[in-house]
Protein backbone atom coordinates (compact mmCIF):
# COMPACT_ATOMS: atom_id res chain seq x y z
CA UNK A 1 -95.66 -37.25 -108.21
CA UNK A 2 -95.20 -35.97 -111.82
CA UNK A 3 -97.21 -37.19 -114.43
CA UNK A 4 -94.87 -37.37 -116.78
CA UNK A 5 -94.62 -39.41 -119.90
CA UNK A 6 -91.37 -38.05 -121.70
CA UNK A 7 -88.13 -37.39 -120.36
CA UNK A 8 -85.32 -35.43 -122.81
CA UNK A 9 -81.98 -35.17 -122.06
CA UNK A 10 -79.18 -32.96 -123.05
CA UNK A 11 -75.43 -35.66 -123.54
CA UNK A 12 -72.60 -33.59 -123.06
CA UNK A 13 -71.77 -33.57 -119.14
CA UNK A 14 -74.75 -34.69 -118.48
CA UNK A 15 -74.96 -38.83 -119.49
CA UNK A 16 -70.87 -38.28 -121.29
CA UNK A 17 -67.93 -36.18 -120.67
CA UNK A 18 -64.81 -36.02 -122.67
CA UNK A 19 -62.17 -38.41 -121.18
CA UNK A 20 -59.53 -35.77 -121.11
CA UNK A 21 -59.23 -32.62 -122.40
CA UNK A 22 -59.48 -31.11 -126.16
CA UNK A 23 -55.88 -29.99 -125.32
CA UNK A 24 -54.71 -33.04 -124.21
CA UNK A 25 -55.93 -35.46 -126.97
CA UNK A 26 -54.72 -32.92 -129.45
CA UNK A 27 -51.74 -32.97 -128.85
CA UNK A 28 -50.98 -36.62 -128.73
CA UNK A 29 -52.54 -37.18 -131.66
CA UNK A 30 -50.07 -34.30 -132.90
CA UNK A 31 -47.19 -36.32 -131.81
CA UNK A 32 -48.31 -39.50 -133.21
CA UNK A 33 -47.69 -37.46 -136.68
CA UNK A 34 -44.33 -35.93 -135.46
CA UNK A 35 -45.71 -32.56 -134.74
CA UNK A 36 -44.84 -31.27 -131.35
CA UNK A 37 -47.34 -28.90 -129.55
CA UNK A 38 -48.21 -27.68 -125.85
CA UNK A 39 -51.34 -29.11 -124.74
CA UNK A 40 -52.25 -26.33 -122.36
CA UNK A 41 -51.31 -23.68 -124.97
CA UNK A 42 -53.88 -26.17 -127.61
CA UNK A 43 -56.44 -26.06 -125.62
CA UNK A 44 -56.54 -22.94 -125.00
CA UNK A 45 -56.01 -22.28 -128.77
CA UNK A 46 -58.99 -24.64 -129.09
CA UNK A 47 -61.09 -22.56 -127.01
CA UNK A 48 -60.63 -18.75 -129.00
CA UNK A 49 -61.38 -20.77 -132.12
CA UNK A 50 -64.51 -22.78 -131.53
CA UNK A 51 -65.86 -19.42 -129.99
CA UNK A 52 -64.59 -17.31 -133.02
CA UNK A 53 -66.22 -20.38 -135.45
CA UNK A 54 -69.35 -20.04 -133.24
CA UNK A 55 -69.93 -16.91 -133.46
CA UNK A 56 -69.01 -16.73 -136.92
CA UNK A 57 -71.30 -19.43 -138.44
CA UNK A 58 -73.67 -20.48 -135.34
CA UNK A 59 -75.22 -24.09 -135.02
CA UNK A 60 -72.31 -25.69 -137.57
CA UNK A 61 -72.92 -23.31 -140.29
CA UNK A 62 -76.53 -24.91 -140.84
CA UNK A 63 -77.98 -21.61 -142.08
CA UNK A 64 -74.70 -20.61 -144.27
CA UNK A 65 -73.81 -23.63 -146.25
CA UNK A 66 -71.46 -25.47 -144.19
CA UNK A 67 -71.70 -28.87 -143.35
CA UNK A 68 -70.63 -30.05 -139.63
CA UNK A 69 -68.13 -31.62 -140.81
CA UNK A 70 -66.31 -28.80 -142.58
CA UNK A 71 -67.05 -26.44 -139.74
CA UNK A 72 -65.55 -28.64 -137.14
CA UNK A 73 -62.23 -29.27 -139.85
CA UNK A 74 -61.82 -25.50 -139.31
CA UNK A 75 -62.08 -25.21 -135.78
CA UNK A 76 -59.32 -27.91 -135.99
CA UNK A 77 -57.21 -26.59 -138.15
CA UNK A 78 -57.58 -22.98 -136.52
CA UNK A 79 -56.62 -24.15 -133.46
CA UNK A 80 -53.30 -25.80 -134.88
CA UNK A 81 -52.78 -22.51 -136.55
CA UNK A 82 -53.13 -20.85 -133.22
CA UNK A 83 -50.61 -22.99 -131.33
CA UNK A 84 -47.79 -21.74 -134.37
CA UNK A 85 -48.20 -24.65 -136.24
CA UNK A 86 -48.05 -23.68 -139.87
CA UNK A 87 -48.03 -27.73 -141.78
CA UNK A 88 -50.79 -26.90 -143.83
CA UNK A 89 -50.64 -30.26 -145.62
CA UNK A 90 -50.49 -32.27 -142.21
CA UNK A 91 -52.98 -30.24 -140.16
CA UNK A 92 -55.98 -30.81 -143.30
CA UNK A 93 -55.18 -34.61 -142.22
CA UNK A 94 -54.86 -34.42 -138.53
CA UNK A 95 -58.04 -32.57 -138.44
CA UNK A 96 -59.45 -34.85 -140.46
CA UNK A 97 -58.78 -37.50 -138.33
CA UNK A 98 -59.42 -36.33 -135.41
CA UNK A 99 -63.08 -35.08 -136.16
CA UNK A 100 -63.36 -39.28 -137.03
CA UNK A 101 -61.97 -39.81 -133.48
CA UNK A 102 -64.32 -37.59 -131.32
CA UNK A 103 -67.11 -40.27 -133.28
CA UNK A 104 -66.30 -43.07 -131.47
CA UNK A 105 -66.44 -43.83 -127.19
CA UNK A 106 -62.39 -43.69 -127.67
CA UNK A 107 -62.38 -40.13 -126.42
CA UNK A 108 -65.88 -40.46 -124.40
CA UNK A 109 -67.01 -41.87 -121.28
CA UNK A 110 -70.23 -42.18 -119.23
CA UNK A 111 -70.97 -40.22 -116.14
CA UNK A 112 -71.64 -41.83 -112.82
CA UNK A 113 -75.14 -43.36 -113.20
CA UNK A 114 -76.02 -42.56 -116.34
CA UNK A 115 -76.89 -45.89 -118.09
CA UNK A 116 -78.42 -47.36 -114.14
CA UNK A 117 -80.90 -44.07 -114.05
CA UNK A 118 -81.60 -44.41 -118.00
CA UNK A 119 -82.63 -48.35 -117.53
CA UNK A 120 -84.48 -47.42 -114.72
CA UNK A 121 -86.01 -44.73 -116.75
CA UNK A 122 -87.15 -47.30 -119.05
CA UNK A 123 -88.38 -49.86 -116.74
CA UNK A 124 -90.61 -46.95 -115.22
CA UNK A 125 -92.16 -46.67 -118.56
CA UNK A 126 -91.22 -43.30 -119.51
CA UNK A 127 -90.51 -42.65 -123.54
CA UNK A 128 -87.20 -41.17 -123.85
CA UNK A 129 -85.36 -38.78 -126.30
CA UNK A 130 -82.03 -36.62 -126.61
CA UNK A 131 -82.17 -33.04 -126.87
CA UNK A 132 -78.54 -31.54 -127.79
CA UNK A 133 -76.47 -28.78 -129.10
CA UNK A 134 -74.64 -31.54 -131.49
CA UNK A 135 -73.63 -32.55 -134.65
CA UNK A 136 -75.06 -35.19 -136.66
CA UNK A 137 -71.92 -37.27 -135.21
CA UNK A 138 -74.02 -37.78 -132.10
CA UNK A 139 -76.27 -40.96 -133.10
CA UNK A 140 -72.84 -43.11 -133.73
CA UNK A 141 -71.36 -41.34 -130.73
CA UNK A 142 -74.48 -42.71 -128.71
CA UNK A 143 -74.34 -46.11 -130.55
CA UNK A 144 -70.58 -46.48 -129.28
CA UNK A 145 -71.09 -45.72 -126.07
CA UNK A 146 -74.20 -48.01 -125.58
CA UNK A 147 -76.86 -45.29 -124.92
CA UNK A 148 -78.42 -45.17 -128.16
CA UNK A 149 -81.34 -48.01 -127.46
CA UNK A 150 -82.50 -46.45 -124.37
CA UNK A 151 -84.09 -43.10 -126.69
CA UNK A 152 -86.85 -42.85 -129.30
CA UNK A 153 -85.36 -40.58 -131.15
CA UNK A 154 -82.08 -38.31 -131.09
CA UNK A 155 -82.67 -34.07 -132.11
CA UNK A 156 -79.58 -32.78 -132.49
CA UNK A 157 -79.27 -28.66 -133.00
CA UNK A 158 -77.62 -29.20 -136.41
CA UNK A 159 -81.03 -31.80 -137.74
CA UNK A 160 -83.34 -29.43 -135.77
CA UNK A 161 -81.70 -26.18 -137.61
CA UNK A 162 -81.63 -24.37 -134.24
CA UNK A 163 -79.51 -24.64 -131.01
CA UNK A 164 -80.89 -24.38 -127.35
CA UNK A 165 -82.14 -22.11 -126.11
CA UNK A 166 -84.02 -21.81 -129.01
CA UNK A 167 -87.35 -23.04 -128.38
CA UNK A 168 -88.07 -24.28 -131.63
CA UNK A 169 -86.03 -27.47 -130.99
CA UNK A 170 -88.09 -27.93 -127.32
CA UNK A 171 -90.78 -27.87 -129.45
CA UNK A 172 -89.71 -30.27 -132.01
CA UNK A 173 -88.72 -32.80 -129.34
CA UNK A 174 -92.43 -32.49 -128.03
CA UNK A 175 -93.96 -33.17 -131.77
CA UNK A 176 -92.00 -36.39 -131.93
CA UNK A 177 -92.38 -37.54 -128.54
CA UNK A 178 -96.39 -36.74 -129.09
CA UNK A 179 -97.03 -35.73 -125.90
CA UNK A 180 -98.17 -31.70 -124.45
CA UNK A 181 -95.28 -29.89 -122.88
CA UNK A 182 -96.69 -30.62 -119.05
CA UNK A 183 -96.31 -33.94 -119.20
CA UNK A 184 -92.36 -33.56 -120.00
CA UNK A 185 -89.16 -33.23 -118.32
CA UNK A 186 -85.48 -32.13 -119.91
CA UNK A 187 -82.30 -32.83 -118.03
CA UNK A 188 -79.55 -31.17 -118.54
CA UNK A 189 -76.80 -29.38 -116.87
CA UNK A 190 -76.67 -25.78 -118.11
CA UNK A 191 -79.24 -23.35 -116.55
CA UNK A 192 -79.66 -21.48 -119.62
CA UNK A 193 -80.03 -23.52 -122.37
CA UNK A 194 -81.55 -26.30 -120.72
CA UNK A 195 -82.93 -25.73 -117.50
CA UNK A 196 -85.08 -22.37 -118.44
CA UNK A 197 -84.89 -22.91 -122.22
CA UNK A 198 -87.35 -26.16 -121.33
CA UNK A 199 -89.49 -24.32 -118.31
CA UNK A 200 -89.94 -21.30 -121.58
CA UNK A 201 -91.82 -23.67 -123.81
CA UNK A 202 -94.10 -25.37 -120.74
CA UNK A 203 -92.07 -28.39 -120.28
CA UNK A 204 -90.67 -29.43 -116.20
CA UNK A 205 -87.24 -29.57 -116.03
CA UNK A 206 -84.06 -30.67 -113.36
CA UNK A 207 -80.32 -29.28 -113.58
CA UNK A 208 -78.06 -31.27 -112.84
CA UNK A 209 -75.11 -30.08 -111.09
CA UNK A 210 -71.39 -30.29 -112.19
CA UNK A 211 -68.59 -29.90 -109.84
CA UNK A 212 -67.14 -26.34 -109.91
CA UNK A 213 -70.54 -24.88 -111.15
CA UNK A 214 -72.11 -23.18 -108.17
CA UNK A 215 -75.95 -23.17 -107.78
CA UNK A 216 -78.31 -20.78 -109.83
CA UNK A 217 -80.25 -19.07 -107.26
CA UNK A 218 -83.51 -19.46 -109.05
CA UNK A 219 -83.77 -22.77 -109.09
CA UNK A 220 -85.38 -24.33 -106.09
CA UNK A 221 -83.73 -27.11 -104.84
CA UNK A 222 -86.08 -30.21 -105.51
CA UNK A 223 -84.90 -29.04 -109.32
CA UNK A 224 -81.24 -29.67 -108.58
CA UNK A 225 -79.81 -33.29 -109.26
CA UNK A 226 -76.69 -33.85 -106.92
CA UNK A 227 -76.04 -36.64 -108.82
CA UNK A 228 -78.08 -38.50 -111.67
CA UNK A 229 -79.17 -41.09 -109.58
CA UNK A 230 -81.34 -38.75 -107.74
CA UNK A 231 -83.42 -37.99 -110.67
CA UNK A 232 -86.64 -40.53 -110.51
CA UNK A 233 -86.89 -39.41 -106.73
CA UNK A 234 -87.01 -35.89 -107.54
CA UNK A 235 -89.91 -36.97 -110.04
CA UNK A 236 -91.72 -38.66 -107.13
CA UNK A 237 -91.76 -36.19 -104.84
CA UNK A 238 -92.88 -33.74 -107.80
């Protein structure tokens, strides 16, 4: 068994997912202010500006003067722009709006077995804490969705001033969960930014796996979670 005393997790497809697609809730939210737009063509619109934003000003524009907020306004907007709409007046609202709707568990849901394995987390006695490439949305987000109480503490990329893989925020998860690196475990379900980004800085980690993402080769098999459920198993057998 593990001796392990801190569990981190990464939240996006891994405890929530998105109820529908970007693309999707775009666009009805479009139509609810008379604007008509493709959701396929939105979300694809979405995609080629988040990535241009990204790249652009990394981690929410932490390090260039922009506040989350602003940065995901933008993205928004961009994406609008994209799809050939060209309201500037309406799309300053709509995005507006909408970055106040992806706050609440309106547009989120859990994933199967996410709040049974986190109580049973607790119960077991481990100390718990989020580890995510997020905005500083994420503590209400967490809050809505009635996650929040099961974590110490919540490090988002945008509070922690750098984004996974970066191992400065591993390490900052470590100082306030007080405990060495061995004696922690992230979850997550990317193999680069949280699966080896953890094992970089010491810590144990398990990847869980999402439908349509096949296996990394490297990672041996008792590291793989099928499911969430199968996580405090994989821990015992450790």
């Amino acid at each position: 068994m593990l001796r392990l005393r801190l569990l981190t997790w990464d939240v996006k497809d891994t405890l929530l997912r998105l109820r529908r697609p970007v693309g999707q809730s775009y666009a009805a939210e479009a139509r609810a202010q008379g604007l008509q737009v493709q959701p396929e063509a939105l979300g694809r619109a979405f995609r080629e500006a988040y990535g241009a934003q990204s790249r652009r000003f990394p981690n929410y524009g932490r390090g260039q003067g922009l506040s989350s907020r602003q940065w995901w306004v933008d993205v928004v907007k961009q994406a609008f722009v994209l799809s050939g709409v060209q309201d500037g007046a309406a799309l300053t609202a709509l995005a507006e709006k909408l970055y106040r709707d992806y706050c609440s568990s309106h547009n989120w849901e859990l994933l199967p077995g996410a709040e049974e394995t986190l109580s049973r987390c607790r119960q077991r006695g481990f100390r718990m804490g989020v580890v995510s490439n997020f905005d500083n949305r994420l503590e209400n987000i967490l809050s809505q969705c009635n996650l929040r109480h099961h974590f110490e503490f919540v490090l988002t990329s945008e509070a922690a001033g750098a984004a996974k893989p970066n191992r400065r925020i591993f390490e900052e998860a470590l100082r306030l969960g007080g405990v060495p690196p061995q004696q922690a475990a992230h979850v997550g379900d990317d193999y680069t930014r949280d699966y080896r980004a953890a094992r970089a800085v010491g810590m144990h980690s398990f990847l869980l796996h999402t439908a349509g993402h096949s296996p990394e080769p490297e990672v041996p098999p008792e590291h793989v979670l099928p499911t969430l459920s199968h996580l405090l198993a994989r821990i015992e057998k450790g």
